[in-house]
Protein backbone atom coordinates (compact mmCIF):
# COMPACT_ATOMS: atom_id res chain seq x y z
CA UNK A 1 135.24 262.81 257.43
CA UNK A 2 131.96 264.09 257.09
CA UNK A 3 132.49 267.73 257.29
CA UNK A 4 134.87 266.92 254.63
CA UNK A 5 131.98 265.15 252.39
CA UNK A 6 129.49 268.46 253.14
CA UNK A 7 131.72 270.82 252.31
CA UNK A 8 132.58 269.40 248.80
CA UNK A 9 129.21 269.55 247.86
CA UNK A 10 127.74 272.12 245.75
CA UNK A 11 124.57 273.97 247.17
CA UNK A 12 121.89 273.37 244.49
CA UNK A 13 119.43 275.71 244.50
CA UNK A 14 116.49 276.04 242.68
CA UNK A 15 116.93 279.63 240.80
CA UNK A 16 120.95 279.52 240.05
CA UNK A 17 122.56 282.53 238.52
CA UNK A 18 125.26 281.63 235.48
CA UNK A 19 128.35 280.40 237.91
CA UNK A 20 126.07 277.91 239.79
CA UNK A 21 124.22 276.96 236.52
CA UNK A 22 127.40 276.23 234.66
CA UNK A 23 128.81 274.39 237.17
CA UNK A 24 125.95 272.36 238.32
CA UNK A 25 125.87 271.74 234.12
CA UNK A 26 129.51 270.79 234.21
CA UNK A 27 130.45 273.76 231.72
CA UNK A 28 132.06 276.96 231.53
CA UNK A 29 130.44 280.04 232.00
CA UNK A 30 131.17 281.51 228.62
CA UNK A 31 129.57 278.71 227.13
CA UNK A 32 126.46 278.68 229.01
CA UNK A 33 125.86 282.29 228.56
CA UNK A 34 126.07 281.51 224.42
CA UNK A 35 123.62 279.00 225.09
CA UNK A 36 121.36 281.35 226.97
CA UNK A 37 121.91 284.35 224.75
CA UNK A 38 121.21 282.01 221.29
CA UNK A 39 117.78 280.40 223.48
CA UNK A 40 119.63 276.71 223.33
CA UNK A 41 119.23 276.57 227.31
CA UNK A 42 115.74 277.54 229.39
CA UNK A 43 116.66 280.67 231.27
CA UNK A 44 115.59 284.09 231.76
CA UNK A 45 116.44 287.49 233.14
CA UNK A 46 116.29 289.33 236.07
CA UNK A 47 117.27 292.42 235.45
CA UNK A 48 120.52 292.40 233.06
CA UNK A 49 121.28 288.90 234.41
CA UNK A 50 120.79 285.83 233.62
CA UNK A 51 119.05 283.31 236.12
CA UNK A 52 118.76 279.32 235.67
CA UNK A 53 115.68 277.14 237.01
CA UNK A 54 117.30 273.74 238.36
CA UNK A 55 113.86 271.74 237.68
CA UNK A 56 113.75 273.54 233.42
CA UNK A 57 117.63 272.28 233.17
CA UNK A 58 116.65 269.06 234.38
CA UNK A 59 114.09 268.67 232.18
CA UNK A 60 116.05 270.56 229.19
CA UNK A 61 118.58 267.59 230.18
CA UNK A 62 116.17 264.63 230.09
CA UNK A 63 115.20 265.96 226.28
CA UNK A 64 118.16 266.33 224.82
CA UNK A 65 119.56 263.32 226.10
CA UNK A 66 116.71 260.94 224.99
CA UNK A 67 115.06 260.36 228.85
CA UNK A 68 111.03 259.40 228.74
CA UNK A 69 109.54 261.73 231.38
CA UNK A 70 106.97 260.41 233.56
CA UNK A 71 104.50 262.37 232.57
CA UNK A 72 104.52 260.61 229.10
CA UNK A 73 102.70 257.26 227.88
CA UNK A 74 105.24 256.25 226.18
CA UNK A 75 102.34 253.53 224.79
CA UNK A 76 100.41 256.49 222.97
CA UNK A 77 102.11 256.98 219.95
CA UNK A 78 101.89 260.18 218.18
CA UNK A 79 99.31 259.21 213.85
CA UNK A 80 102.09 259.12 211.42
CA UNK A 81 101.25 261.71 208.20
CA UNK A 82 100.30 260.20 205.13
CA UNK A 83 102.89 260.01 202.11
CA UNK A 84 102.15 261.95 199.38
């Protein structure tokens, strides 16, 4: 049963290339090269292909879907600009 368990998991690693990246991001491949092409996702090339840091997606992740990161006082609030 456990050989079972490790084989349905997906090596993460921590520079993917598009397949891994898309599937680690639960999306298809098309779309996740759109995203990279337009700048929506971190990536970057290597050579004519596109590459995919785990740690930037997480953190790309955590942003867009409202997470605090640890590195932030969330008690420091950013002055508010006068109304003119």
């Amino acid at each position: 049963m456990a050989a079972v368990a490790q084989g349905q998991q997906v090596a993460v690693r921590e520079v993917m290339d598009i397949r891994q990246a898309a599937e680690y991001l639960g999306i298809s491949g098309d779309t996740l090269y759109r995203y990279a092409s337009e700048g929506f996702v971190p990536a970057f090339k290597l050579g004519n292909r596109w590459r995919f840091r785990k740690s930037l997606l997480d953190n790309w992740m955590d942003e867009k879907s409202g997470v605090v990161s640890a590195s932030v006082d969330p008690a420091v609030k950013k002055p508010v600009a006068r109304a003119r």
